[in-house]
PDB file of N, CA and C in Angstrom:
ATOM      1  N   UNK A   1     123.000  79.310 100.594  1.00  0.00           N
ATOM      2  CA  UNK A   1     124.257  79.899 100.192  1.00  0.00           C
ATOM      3  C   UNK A   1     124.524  81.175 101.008  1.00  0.00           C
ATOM      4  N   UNK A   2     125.903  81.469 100.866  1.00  0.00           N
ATOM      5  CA  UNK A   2     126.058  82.725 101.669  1.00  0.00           C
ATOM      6  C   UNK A   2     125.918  84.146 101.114  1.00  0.00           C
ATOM      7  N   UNK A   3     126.006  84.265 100.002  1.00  0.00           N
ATOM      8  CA  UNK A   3     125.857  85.695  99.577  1.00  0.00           C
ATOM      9  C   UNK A   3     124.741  86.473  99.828  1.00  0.00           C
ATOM     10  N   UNK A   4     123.543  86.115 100.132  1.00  0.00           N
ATOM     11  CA  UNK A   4     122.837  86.629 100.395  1.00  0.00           C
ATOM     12  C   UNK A   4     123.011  87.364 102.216  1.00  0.00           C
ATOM     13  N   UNK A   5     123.640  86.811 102.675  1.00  0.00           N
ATOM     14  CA  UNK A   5     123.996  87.437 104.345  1.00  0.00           C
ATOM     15  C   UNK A   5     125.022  87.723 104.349  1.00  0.00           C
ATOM     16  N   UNK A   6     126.260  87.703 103.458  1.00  0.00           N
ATOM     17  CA  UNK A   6     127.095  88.867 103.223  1.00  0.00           C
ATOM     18  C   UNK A   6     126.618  90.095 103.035  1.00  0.00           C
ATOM     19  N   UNK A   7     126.107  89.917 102.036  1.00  0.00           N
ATOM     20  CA  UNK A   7     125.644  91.717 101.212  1.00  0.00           C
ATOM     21  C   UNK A   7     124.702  92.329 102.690  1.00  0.00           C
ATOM     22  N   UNK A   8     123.659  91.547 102.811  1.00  0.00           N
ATOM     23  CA  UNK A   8     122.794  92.165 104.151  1.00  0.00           C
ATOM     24  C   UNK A   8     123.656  91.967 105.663  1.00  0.00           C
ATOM     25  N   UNK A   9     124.663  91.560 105.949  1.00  0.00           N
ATOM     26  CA  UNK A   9     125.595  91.931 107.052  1.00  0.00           C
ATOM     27  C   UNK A   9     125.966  93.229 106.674  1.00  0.00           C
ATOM     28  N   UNK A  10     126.930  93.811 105.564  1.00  0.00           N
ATOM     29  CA  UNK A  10     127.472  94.719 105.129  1.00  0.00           C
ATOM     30  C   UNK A  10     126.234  95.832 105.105  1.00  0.00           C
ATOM     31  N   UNK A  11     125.319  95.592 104.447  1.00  0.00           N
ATOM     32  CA  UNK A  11     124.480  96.603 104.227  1.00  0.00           C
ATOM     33  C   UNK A  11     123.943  97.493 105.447  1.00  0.00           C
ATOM     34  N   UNK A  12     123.893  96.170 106.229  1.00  0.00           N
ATOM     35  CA  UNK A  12     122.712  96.851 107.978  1.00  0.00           C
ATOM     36  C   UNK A  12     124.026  96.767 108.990  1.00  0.00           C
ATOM     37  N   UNK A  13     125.356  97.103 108.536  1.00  0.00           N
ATOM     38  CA  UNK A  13     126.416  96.799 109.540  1.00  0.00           C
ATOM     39  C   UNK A  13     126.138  95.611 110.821  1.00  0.00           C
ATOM     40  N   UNK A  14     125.704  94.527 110.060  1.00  0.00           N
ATOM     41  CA  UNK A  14     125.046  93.656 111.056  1.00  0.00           C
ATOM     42  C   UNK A  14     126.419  93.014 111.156  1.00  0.00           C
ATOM     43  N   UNK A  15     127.478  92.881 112.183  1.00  0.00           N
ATOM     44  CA  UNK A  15     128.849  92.227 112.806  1.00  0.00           C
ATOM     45  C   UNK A  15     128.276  90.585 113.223  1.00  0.00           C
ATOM     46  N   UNK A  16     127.070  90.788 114.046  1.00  0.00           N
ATOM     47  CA  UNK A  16     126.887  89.465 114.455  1.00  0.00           C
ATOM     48  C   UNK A  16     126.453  88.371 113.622  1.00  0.00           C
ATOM     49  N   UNK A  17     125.619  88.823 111.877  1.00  0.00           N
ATOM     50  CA  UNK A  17     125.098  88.248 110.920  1.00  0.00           C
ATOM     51  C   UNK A  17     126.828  87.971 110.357  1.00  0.00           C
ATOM     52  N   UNK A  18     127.383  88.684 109.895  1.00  0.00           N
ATOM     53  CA  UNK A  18     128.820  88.833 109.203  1.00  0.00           C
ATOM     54  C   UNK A  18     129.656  87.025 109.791  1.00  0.00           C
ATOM     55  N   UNK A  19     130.284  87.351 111.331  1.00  0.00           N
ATOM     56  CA  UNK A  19     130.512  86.760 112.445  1.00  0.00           C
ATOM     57  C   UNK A  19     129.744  85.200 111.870  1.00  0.00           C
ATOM     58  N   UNK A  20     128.920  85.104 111.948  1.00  0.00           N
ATOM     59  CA  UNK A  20     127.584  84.114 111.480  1.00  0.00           C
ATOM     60  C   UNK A  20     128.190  83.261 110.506  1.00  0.00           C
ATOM     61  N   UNK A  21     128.657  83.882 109.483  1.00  0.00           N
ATOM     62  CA  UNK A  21     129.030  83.177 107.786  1.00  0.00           C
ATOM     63  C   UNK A  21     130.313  83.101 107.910  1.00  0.00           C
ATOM     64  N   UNK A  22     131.097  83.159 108.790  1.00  0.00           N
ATOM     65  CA  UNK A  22     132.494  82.830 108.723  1.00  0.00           C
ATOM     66  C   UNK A  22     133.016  81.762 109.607  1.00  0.00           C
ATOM     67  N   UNK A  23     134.060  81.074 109.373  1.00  0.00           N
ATOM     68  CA  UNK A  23     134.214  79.659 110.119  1.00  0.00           C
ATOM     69  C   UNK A  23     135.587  80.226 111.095  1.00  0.00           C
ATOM     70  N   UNK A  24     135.166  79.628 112.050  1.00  0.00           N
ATOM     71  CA  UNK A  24     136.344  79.269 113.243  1.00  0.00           C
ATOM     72  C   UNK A  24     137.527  79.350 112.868  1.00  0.00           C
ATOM     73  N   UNK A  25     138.292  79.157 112.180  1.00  0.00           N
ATOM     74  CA  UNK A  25     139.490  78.905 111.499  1.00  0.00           C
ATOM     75  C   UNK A  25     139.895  79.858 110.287  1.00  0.00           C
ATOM     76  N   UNK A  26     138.706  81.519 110.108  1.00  0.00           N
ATOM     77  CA  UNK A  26     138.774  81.991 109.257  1.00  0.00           C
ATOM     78  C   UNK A  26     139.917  82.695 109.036  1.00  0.00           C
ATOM     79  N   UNK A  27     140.501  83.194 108.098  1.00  0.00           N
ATOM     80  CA  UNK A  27     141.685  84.391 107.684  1.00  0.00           C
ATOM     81  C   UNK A  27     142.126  84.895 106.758  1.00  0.00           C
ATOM     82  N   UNK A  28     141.970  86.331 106.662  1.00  0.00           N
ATOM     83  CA  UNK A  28     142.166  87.081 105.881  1.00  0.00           C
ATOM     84  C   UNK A  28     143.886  88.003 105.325  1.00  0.00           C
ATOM     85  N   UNK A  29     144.498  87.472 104.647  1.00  0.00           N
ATOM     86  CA  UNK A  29     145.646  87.940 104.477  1.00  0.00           C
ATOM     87  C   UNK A  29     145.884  89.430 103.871  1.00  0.00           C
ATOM     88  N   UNK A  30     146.349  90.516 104.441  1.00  0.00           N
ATOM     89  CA  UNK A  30     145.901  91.387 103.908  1.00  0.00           C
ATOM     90  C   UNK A  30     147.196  91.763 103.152  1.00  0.00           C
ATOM     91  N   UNK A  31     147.569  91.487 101.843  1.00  0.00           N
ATOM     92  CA  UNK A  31     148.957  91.796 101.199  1.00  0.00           C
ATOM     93  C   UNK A  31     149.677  92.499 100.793  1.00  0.00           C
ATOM     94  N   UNK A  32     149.597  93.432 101.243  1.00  0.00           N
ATOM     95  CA  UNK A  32     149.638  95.160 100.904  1.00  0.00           C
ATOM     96  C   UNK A  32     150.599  95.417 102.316  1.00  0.00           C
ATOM     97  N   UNK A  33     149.751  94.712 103.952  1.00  0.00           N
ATOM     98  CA  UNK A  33     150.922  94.399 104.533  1.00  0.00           C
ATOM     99  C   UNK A  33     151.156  93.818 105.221  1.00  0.00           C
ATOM    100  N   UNK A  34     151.378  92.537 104.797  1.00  0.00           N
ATOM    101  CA  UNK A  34     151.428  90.839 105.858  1.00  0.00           C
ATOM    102  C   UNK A  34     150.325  90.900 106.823  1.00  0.00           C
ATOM    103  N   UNK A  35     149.227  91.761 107.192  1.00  0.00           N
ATOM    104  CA  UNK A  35     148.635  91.511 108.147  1.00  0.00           C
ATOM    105  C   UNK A  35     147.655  90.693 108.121  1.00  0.00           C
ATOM    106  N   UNK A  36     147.578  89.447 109.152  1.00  0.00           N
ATOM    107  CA  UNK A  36     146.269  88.624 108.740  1.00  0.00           C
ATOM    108  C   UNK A  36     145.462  88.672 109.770  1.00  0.00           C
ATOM    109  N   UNK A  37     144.085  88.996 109.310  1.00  0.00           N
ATOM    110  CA  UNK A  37     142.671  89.166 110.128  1.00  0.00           C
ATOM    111  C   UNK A  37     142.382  87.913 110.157  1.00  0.00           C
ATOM    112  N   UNK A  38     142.118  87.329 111.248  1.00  0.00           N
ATOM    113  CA  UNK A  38     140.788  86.129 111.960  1.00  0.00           C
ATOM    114  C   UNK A  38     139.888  86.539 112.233  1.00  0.00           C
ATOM    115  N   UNK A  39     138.718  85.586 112.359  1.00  0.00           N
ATOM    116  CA  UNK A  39     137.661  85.800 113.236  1.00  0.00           C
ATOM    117  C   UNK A  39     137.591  86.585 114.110  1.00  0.00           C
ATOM    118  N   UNK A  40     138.188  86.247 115.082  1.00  0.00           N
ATOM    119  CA  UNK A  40     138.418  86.861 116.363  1.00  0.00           C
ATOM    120  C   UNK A  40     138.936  88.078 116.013  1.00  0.00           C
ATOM    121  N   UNK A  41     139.890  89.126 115.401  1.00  0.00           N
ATOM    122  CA  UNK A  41     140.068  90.052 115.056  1.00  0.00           C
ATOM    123  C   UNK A  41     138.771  90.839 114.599  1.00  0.00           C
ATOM    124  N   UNK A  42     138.029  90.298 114.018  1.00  0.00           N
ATOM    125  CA  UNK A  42     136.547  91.026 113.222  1.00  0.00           C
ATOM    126  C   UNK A  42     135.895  91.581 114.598  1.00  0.00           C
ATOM    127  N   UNK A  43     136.041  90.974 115.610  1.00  0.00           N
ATOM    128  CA  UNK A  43     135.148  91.492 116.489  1.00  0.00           C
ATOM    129  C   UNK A  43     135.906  92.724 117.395  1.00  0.00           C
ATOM    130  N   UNK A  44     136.876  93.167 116.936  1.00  0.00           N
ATOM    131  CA  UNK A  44     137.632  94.252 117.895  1.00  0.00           C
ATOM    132  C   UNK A  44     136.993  95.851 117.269  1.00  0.00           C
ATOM    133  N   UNK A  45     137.050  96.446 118.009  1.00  0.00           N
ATOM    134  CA  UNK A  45     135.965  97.983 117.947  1.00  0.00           C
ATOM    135  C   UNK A  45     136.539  98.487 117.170  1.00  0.00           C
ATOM    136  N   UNK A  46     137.757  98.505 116.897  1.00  0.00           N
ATOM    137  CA  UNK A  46     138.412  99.269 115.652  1.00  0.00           C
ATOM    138  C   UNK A  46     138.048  98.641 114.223  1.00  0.00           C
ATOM    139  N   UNK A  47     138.142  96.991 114.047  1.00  0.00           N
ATOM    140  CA  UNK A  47     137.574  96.471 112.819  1.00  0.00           C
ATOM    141  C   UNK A  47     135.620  96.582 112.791  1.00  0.00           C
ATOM    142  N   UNK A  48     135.372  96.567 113.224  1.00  0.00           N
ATOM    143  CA  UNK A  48     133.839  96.889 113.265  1.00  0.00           C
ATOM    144  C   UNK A  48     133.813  98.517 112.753  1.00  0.00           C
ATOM    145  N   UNK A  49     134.584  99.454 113.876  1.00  0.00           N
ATOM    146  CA  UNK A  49     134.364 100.752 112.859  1.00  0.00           C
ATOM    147  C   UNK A  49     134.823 100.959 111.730  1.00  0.00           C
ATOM    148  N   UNK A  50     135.618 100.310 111.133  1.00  0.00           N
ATOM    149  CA  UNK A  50     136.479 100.050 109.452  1.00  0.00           C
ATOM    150  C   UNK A  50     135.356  99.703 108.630  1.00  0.00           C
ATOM    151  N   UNK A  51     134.468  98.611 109.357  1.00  0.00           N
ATOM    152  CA  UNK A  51     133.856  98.171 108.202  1.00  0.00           C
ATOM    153  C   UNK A  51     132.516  98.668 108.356  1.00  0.00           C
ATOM    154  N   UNK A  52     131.960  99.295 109.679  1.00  0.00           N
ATOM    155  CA  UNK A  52     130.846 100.565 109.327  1.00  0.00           C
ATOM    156  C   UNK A  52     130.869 101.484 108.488  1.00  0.00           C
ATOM    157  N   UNK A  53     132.462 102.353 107.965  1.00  0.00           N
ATOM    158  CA  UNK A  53     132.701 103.427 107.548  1.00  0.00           C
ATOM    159  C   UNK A  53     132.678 103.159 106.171  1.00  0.00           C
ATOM    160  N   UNK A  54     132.435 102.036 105.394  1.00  0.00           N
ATOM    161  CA  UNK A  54     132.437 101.587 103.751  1.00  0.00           C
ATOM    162  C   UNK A  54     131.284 101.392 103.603  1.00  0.00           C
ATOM    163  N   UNK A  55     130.892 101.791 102.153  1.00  0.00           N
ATOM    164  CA  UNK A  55     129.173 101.157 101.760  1.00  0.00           C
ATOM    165  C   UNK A  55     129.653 100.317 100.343  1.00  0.00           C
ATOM    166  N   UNK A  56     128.892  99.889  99.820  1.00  0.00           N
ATOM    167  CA  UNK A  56     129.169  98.795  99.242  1.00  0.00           C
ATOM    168  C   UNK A  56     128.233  99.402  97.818  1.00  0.00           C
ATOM    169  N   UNK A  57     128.500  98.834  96.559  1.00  0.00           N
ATOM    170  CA  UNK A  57     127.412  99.399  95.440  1.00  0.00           C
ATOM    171  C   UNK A  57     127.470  98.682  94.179  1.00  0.00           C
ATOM    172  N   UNK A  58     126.604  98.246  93.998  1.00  0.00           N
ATOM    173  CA  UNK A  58     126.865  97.217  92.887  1.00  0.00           C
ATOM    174  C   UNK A  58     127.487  95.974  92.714  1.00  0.00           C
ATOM    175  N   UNK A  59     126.953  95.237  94.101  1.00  0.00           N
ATOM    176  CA  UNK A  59     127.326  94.239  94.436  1.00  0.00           C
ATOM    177  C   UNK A  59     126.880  92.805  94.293  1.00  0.00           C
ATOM    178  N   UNK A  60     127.623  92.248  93.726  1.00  0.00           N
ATOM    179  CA  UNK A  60     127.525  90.836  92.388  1.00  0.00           C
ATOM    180  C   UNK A  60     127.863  89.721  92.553  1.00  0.00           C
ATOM    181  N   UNK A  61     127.199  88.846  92.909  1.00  0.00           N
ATOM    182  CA  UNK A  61     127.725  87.280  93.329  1.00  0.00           C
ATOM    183  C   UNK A  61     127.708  86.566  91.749  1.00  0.00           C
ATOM    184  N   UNK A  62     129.052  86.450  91.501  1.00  0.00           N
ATOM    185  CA  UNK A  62     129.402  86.195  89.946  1.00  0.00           C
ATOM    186  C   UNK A  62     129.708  84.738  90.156  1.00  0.00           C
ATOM    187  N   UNK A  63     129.941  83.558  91.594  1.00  0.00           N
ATOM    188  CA  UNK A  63     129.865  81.957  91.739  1.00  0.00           C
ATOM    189  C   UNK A  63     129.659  81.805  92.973  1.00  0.00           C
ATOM    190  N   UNK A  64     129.149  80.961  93.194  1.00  0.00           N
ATOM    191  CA  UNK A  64     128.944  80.427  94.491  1.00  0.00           C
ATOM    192  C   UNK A  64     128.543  78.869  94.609  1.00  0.00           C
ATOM    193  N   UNK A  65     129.029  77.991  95.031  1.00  0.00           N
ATOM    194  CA  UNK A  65     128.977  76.405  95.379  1.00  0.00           C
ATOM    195  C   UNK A  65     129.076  76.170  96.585  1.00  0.00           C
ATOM    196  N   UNK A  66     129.438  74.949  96.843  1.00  0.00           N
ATOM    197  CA  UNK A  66     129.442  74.336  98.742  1.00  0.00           C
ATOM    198  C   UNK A  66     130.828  74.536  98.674  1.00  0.00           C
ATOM    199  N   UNK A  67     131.649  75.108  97.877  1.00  0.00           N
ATOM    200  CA  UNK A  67     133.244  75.064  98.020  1.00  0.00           C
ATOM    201  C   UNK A  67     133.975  76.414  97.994  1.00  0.00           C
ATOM    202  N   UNK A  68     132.977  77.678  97.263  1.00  0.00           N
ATOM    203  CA  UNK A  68     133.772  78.608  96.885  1.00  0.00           C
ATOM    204  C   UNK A  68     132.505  80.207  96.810  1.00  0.00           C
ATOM    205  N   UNK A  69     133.185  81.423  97.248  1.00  0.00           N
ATOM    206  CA  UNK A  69     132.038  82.306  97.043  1.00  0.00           C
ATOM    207  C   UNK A  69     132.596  83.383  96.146  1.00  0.00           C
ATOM    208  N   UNK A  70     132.606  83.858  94.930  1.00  0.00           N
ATOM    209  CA  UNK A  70     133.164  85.093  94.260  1.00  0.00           C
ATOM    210  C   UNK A  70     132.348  86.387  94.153  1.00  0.00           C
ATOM    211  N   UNK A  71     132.554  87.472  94.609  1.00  0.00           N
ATOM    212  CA  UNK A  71     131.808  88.640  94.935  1.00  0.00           C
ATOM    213  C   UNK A  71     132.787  89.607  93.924  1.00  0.00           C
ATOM    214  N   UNK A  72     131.828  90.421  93.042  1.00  0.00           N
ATOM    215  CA  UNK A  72     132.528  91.570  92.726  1.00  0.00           C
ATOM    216  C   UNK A  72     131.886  92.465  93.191  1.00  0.00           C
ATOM    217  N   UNK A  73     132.356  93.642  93.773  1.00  0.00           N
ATOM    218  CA  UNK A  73     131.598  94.764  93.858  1.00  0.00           C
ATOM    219  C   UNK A  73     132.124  96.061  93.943  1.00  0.00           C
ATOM    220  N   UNK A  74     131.462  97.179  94.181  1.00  0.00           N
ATOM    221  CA  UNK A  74     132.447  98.380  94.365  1.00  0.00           C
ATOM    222  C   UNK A  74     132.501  99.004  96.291  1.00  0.00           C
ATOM    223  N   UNK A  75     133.424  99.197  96.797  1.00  0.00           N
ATOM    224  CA  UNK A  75     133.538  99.651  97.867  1.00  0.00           C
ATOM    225  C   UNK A  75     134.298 101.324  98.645  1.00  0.00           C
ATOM    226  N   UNK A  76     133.339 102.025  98.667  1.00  0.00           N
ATOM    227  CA  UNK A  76     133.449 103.495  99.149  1.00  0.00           C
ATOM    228  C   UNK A  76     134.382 103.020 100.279  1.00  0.00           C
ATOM    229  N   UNK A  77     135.241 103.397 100.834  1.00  0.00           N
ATOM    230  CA  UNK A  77     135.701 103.966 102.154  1.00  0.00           C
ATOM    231  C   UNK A  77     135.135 105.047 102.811  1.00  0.00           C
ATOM    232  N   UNK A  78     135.908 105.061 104.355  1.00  0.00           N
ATOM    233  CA  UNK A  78     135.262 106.416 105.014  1.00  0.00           C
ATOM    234  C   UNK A  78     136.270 107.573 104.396  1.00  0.00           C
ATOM    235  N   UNK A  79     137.037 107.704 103.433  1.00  0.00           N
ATOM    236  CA  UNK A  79     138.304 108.515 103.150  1.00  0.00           C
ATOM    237  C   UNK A  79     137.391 108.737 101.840  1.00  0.00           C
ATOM    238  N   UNK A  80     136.267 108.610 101.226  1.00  0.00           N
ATOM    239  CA  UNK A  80     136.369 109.024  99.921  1.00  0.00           C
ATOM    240  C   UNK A  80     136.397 107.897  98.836  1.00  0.00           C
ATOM    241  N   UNK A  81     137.433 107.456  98.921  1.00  0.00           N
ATOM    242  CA  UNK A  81     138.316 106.813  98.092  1.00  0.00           C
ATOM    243  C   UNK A  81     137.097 105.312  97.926  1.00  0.00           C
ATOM    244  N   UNK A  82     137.167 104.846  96.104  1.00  0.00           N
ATOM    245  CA  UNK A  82     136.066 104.186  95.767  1.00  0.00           C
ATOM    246  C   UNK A  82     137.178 103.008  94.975  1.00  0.00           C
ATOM    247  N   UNK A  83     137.188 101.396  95.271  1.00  0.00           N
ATOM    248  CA  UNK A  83     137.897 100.719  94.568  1.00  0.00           C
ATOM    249  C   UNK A  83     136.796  99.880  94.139  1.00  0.00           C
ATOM    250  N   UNK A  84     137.053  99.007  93.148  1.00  0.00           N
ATOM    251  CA  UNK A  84     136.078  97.965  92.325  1.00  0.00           C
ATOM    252  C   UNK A  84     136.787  96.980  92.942  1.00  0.00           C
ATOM    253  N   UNK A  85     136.187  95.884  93.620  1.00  0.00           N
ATOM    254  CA  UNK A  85     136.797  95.042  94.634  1.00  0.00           C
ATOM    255  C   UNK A  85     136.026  93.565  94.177  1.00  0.00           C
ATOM    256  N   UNK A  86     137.455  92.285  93.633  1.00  0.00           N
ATOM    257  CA  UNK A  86     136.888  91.027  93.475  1.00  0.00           C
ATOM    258  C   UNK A  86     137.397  90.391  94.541  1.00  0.00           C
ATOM    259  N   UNK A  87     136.264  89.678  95.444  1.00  0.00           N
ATOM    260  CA  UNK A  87     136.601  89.306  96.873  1.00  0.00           C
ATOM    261  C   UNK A  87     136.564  87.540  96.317  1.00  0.00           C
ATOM    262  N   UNK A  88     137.714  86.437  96.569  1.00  0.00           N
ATOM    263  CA  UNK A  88     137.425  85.265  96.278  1.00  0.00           C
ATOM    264  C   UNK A  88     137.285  84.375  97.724  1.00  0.00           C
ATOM    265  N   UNK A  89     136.223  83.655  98.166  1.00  0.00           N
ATOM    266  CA  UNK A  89     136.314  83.312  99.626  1.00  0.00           C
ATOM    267  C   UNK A  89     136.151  81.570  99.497  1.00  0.00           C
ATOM    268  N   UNK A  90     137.207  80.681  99.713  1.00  0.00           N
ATOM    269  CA  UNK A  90     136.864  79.473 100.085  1.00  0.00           C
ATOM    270  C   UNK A  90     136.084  79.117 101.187  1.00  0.00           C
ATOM    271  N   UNK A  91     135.336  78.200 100.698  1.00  0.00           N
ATOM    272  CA  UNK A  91     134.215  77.609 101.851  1.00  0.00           C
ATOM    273  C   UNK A  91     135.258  76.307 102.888  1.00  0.00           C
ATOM    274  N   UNK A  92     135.159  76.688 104.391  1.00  0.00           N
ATOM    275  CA  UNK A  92     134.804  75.328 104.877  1.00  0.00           C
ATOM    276  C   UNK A  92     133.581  74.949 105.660  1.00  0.00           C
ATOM    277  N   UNK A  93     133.515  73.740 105.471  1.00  0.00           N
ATOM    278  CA  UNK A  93     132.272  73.622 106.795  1.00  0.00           C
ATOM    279  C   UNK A  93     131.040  74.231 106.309  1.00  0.00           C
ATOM    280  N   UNK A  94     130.525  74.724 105.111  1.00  0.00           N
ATOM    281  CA  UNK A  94     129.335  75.969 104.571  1.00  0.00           C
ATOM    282  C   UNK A  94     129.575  76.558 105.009  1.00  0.00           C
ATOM    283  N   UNK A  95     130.875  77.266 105.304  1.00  0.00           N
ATOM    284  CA  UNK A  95     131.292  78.856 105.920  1.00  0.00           C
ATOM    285  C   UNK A  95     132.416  79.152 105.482  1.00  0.00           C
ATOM    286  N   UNK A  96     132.633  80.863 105.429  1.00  0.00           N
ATOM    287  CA  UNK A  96     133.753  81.519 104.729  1.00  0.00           C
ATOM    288  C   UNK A  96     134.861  80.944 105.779  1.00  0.00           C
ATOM    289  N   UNK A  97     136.465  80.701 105.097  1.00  0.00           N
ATOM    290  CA  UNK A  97     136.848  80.430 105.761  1.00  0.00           C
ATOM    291  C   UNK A  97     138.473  81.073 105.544  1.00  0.00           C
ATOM    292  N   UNK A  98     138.305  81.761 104.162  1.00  0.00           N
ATOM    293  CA  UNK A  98     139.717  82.373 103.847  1.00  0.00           C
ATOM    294  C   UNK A  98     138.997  83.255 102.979  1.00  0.00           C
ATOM    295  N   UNK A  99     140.006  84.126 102.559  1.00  0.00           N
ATOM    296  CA  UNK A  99     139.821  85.709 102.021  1.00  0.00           C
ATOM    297  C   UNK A  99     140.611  85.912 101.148  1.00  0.00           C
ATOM    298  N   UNK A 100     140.669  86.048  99.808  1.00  0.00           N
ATOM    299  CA  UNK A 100     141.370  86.906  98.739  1.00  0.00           C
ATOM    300  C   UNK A 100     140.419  87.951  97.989  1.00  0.00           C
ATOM    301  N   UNK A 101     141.645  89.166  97.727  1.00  0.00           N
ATOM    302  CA  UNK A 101     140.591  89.782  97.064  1.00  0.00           C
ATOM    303  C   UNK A 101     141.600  91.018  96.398  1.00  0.00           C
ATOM    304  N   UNK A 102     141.652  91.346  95.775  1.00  0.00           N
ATOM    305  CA  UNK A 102     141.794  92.522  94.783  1.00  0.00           C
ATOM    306  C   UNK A 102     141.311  93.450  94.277  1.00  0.00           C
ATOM    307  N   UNK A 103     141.917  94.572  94.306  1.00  0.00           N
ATOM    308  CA  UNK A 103     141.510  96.194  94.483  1.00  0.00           C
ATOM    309  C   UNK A 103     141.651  97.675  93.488  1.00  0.00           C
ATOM    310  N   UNK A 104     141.068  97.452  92.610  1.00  0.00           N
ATOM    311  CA  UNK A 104     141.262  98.180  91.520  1.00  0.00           C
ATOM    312  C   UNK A 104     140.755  99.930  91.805  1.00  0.00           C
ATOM    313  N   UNK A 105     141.292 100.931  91.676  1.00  0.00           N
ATOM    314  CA  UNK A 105     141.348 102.272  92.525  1.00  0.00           C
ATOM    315  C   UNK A 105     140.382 102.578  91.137  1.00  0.00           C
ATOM    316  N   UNK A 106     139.111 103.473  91.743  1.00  0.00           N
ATOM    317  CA  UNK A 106     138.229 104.286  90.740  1.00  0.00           C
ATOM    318  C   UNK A 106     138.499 105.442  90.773  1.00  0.00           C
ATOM    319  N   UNK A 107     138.363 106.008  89.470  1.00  0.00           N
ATOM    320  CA  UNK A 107     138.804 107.865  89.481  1.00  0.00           C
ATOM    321  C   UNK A 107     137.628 108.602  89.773  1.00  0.00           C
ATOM    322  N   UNK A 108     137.495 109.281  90.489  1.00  0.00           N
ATOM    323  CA  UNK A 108     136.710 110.401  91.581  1.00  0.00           C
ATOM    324  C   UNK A 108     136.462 111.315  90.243  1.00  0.00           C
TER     325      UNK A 108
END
């Protein structure tokens, strides 16, 4: 299963482990503002430093099957700013292959 090399991609900023668990055809809709991340986007120096600058805490694989991965967890930014984050990821192929997720703001 994949949760286990999510959390340890994120943890050791490992891009190439991350890269690893996601499928060819991956994408992330970001709805806040139409922007959608691919694969190929993950590997640009600006998204790599985005996702160095967050640590992750209390992080919870609440399902996981050959079809679907649900992660809750909490995520620091490099700004401070701490949201409780439910990430929902369809599988293709045994790999992430789409991205939803929702962002609940924690009080400091």
């Amino acid at each position: 299963m994949l949760y286990d090399s999510y959390v340890k991609a994120f943890n050791e900023s490992d891009i190439d482990l991350l890269l690893s668990i996601h499928h060819e055809e991956f994408e992330a809709t970001f709805h806040s503002t139409g922007k959608v991340m691919t694969k190929a986007d993950m590997q640009a120096a600006d998204t790599i430093a985005w996702m160095k600058s967050m640590s992750t805490d209390k992080s919870r694989c609440l399902y996981e099957n050959d079809d679907i991965l649900v992660i809750h967890q909490f995520v620091t930014y490099g700004s401070g700013d701490t949201d409780a984050v439910m990430s929902v990821f369809p599988k293709k192929d045994g790999l992430i292959w789409r991205a939803e997720s929702g962002a609940t703001p924690m009080p400091t």
